[in-house]
C-alpha atoms as a PDB file:
ATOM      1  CA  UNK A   1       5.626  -8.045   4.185  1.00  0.00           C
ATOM      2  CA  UNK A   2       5.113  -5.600   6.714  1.00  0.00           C
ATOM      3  CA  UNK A   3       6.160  -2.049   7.129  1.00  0.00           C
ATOM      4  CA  UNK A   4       5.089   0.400   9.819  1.00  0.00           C
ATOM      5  CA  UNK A   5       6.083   4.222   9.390  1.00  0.00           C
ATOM      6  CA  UNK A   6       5.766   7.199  11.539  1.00  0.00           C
ATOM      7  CA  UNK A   7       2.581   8.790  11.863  1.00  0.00           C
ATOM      8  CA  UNK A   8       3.083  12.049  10.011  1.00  0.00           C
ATOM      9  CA  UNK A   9       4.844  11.187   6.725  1.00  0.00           C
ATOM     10  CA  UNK A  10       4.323  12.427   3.612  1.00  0.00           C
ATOM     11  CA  UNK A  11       4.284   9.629   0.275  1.00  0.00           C
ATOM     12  CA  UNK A  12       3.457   8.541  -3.065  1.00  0.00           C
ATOM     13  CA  UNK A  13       2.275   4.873  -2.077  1.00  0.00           C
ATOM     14  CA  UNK A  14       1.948   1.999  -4.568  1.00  0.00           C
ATOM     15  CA  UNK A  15       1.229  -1.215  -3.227  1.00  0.00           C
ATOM     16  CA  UNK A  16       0.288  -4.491  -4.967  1.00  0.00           C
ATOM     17  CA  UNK A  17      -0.073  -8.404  -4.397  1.00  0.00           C
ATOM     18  CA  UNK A  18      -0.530 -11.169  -7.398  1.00  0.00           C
ATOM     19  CA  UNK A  19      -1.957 -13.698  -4.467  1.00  0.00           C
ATOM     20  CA  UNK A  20      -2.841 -11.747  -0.924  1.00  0.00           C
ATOM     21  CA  UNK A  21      -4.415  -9.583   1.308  1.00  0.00           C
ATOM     22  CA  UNK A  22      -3.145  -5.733   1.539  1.00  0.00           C
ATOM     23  CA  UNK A  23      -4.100  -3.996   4.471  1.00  0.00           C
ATOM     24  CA  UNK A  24      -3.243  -0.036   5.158  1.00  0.00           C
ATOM     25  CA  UNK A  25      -5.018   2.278   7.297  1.00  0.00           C
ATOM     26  CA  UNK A  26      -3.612   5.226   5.467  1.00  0.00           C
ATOM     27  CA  UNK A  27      -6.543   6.919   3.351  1.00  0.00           C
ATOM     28  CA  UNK A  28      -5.884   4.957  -0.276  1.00  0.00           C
ATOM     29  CA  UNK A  29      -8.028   2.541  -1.497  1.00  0.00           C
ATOM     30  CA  UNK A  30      -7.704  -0.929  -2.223  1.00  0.00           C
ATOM     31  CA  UNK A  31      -8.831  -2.518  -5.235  1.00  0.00           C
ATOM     32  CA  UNK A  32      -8.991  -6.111  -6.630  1.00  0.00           C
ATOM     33  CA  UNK A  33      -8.035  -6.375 -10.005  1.00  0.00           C
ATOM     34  CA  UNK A  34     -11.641  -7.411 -11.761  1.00  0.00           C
ATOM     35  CA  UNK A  35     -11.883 -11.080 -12.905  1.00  0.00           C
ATOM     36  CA  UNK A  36      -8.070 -11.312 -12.801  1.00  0.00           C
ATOM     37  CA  UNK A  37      -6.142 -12.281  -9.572  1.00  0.00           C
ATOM     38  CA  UNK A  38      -4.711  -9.679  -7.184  1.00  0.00           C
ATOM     39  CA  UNK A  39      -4.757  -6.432  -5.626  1.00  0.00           C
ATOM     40  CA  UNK A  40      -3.314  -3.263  -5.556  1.00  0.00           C
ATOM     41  CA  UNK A  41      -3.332   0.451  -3.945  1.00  0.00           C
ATOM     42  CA  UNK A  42      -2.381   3.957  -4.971  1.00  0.00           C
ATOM     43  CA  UNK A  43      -2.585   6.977  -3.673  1.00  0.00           C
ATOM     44  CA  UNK A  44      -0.545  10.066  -2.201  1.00  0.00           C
ATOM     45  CA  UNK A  45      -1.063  10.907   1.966  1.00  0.00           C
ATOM     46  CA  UNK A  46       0.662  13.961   3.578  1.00  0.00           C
ATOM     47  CA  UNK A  47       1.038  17.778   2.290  1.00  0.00           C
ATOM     48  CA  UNK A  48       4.457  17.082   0.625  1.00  0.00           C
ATOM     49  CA  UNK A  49       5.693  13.546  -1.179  1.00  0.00           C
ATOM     50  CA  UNK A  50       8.934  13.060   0.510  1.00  0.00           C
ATOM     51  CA  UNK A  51       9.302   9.595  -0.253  1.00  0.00           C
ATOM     52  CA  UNK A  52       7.708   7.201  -2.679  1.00  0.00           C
ATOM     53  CA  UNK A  53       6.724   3.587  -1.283  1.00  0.00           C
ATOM     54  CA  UNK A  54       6.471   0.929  -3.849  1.00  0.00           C
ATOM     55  CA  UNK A  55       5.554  -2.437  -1.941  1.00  0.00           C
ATOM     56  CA  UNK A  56       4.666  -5.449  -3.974  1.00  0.00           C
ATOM     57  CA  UNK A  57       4.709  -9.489  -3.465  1.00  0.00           C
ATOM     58  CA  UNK A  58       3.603 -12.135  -5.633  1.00  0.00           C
ATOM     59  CA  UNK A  59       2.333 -14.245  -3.055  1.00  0.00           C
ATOM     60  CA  UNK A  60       1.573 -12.943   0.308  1.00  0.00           C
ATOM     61  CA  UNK A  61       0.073 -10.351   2.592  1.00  0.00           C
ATOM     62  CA  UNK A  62       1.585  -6.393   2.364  1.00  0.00           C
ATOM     63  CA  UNK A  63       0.875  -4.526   5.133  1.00  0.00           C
ATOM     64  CA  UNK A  64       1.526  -0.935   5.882  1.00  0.00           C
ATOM     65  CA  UNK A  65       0.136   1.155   8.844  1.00  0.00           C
ATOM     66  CA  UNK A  66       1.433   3.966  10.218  1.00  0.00           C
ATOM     67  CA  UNK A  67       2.170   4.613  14.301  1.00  0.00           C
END
């Protein structure tokens, strides 16, 4: 999955994979999950929330980046 938004956007971002890479070059970090498989990423970017993302697979890459 991959999702490109405009530069200046404010969001509530979730993003998680069971069996892939995430990749984001907004400022959230990435974590794996410990001894258990997959990834995920939270975090809030902008001033103001205006939307909430919530991007998850089970098996594959999620990408977001922003222009």
């Amino acid at each position: 999955m991959i999702v490109t938004t405009p530069g200046a956007m404010g969001a509530d971002i979730e993003m998680s994979t069971l069996s892939g890479a995430l990749e984001t070059n907004f400022p959230i970090e990435v974590k794996a999950k410990g001894f258990r498989p997959g990834r995920s990423a939270r975090g809030t970017v902008g001033t103001r929330a205006d939307y909430n993302l919530h991007l998850s697979t089970i098996s594959g890459k999620v990408s977001l980046t922003a222009k």
